[in-house]
Protein backbone atom coordinates (compact mmCIF):
# COMPACT_ATOMS: atom_id res chain seq x y z
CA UNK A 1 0.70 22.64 -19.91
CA UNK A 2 -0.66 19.85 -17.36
CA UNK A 3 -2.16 16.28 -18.66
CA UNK A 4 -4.53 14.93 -17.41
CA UNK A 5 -2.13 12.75 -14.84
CA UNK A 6 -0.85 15.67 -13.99
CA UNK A 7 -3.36 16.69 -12.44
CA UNK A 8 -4.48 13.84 -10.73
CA UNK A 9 -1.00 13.23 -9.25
CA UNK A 10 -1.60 16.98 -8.30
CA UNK A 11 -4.77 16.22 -6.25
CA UNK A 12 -3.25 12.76 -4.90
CA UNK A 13 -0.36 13.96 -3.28
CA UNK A 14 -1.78 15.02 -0.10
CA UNK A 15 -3.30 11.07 0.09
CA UNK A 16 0.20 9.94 -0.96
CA UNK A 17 2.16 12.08 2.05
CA UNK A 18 -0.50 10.84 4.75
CA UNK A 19 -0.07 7.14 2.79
CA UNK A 20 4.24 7.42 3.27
CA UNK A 21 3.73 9.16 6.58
CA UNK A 22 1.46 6.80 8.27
CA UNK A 23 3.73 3.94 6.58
CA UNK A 24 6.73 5.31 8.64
CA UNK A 25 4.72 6.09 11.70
CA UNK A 26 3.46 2.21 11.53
CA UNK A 27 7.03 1.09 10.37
CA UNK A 28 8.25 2.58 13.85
CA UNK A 29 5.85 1.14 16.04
CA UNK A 30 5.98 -2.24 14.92
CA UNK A 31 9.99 -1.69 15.58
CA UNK A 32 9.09 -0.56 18.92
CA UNK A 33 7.12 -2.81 20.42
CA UNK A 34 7.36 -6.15 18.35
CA UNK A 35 5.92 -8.51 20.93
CA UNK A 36 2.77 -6.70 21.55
CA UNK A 37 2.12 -5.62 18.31
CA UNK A 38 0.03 -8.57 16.14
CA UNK A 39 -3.17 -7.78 17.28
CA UNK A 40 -2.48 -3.89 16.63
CA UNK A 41 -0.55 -4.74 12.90
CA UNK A 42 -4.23 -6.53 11.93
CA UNK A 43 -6.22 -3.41 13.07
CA UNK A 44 -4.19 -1.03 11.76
CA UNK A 45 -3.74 -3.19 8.51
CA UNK A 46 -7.53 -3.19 8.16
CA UNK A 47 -7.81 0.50 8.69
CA UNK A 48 -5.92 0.81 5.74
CA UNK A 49 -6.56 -1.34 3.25
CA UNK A 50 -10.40 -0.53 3.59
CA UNK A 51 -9.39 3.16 3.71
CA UNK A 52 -7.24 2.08 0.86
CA UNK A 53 -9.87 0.42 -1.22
CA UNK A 54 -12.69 2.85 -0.95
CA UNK A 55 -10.03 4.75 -2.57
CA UNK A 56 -9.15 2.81 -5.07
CA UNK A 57 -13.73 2.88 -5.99
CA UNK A 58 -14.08 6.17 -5.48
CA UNK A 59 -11.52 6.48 -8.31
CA UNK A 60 -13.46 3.83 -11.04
CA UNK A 61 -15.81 6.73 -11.12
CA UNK A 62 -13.41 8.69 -12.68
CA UNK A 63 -12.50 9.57 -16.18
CA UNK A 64 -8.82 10.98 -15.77
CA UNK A 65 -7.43 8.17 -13.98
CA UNK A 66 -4.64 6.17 -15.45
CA UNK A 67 -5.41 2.82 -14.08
CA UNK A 68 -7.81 0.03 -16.19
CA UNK A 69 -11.37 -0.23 -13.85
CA UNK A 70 -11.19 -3.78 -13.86
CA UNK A 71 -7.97 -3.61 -11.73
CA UNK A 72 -9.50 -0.86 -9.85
CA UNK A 73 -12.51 -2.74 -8.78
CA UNK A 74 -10.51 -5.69 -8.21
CA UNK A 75 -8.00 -3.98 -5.75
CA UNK A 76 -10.57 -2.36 -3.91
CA UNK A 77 -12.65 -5.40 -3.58
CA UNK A 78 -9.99 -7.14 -2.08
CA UNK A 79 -8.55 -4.08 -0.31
CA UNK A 80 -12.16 -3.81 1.38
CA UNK A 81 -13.13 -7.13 2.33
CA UNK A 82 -9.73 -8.20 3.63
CA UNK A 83 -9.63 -4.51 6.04
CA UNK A 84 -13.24 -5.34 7.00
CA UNK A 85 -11.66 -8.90 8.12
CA UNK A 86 -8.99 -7.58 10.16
CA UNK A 87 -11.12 -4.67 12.11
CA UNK A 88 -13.79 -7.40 12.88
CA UNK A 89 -12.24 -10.70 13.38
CA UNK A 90 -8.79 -10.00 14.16
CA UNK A 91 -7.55 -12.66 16.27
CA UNK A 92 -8.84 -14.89 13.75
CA UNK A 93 -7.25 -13.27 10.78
CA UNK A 94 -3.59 -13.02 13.05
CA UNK A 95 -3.33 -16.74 12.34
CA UNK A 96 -4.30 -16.71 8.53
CA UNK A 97 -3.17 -12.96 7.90
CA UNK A 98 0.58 -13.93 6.11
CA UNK A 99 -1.65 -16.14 3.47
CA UNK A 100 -3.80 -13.10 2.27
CA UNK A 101 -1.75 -10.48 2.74
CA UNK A 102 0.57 -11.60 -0.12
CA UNK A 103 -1.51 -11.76 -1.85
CA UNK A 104 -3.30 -8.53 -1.02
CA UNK A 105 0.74 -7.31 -1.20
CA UNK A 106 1.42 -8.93 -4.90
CA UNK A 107 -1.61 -7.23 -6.48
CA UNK A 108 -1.42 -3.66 -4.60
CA UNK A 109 2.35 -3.77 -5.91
CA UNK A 110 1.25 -4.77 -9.03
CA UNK A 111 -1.07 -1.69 -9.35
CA UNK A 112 1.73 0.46 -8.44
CA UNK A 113 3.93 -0.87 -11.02
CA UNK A 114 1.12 -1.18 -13.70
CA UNK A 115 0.47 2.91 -12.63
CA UNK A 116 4.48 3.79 -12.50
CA UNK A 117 4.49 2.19 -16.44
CA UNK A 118 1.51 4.64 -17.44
CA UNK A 119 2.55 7.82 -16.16
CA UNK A 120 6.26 6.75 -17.59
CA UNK A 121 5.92 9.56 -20.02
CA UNK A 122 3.32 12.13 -18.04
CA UNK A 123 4.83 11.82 -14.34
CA UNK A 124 8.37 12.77 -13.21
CA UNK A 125 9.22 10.76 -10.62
CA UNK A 126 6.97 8.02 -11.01
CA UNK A 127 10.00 5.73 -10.33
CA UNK A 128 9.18 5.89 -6.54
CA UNK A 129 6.01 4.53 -7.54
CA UNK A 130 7.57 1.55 -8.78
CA UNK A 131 9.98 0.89 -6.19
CA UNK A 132 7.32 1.27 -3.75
CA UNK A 133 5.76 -1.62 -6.01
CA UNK A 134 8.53 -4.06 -6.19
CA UNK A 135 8.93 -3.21 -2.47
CA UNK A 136 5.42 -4.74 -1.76
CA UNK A 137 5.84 -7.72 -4.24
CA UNK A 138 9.02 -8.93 -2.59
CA UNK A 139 7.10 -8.38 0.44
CA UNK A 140 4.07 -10.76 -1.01
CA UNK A 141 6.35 -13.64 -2.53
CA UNK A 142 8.11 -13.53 0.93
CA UNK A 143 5.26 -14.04 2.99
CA UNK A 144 4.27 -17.42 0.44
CA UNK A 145 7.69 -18.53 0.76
CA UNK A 146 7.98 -18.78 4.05
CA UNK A 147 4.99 -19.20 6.42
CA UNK A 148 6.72 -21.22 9.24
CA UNK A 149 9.04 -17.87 10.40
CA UNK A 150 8.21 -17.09 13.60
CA UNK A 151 5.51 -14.04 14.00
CA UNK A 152 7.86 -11.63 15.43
CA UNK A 153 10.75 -11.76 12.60
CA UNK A 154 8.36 -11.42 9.98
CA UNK A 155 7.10 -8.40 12.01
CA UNK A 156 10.42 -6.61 12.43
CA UNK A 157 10.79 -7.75 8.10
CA UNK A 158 6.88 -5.69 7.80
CA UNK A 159 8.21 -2.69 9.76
CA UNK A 160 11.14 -2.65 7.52
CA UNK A 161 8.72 -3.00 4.77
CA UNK A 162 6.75 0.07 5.68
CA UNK A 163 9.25 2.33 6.54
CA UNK A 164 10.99 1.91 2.95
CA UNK A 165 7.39 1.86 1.67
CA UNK A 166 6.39 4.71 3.86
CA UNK A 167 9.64 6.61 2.82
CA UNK A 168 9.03 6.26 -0.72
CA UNK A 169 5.51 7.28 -0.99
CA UNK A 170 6.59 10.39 1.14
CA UNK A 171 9.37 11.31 -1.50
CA UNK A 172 7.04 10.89 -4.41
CA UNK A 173 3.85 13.13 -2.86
CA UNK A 174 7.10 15.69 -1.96
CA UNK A 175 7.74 16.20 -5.23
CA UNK A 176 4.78 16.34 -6.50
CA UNK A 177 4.37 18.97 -4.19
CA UNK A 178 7.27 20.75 -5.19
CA UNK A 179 5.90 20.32 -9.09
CA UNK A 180 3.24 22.16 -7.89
């Protein structure tokens, strides 16, 4: 018999492949062209995160989902306004984007583990969830901790970042597919 998470999960895991696929796609561009990538990491980082945060609203409406709305709101909120940022005022946002993407990092992985803990008992799996969470915390605290590195290690650490990430969101909507 499927839960109510179940189902969700179910209906999610097409967003979750194209999430884990478009992290590795991004992951491998970044690795590819380094030095000519900042301007293209903003826009594609605002894509995202207001893709990412309408999301995140669309799903407050909702009764079956497993997240608290105040969270919710909060991550799209942020997700939206910060993605708005980057598509219009990129250049601008290259030289603050480090700052508020960790944070934008600490409370996305927060929601992922918050998410991984509620489904602990409805979700096989959900452990990719959480690594995918701790993944974009480390990420978050290493972006506060050190701000001076120059732009194009920290952009060989984010493709790193997003190819794990990407990798783990693709296992997760896999087997939810395979749960099917």
């Amino acid at each position: 018999m499927s839960t109510p998470a179940d189902d969700t999960a179910a209906r999610s895991r097409w967003l979750l492949l194209l999430y884990g696929l478009l992290g590795l796609a991004f992951g491998a561009a970044v690795l590819l062209w380094p030095e000519n990538t900042v301007i293209a990491l903003v826009m594609a980082f605002g894509a995202l995160a207001v893709v990412d945060g309408v999301y995140a609203l669309l799903y407050v409406f909702r009764k079956d989902v497993a997240l608290p709305n105040g969270l919710l709101i909060a991550y799209a909120v942020l997700s939206i306004a910060l993605g708005a940022l980057a598509l219009l005022q990129p250049l601008w946002l290259a030289m603050s984007l480090f700052w508020m993407l960790a944070g934008w990092l600490i409370v996305a992985g927060t929601a992922r583990l918050v998410l991984a803990a509620v489904l602990r008992r409805m979700v096989e799996g959900r452990w990719w969830m959480a690594i995918s969470g701790v993944l974009m915390i480390a990420l978050g605290v290493f972006f506060m901790t050190y701000p001076d590195l120059r732009m194009q290690a920290i952009t060989v650490w984010l493709a790193i970042a997003a190819l794990v990430y990407g990798a783990t969101q693709t296992a997760f909507a896999l087997r939810r597919f395979r749960r099917r």
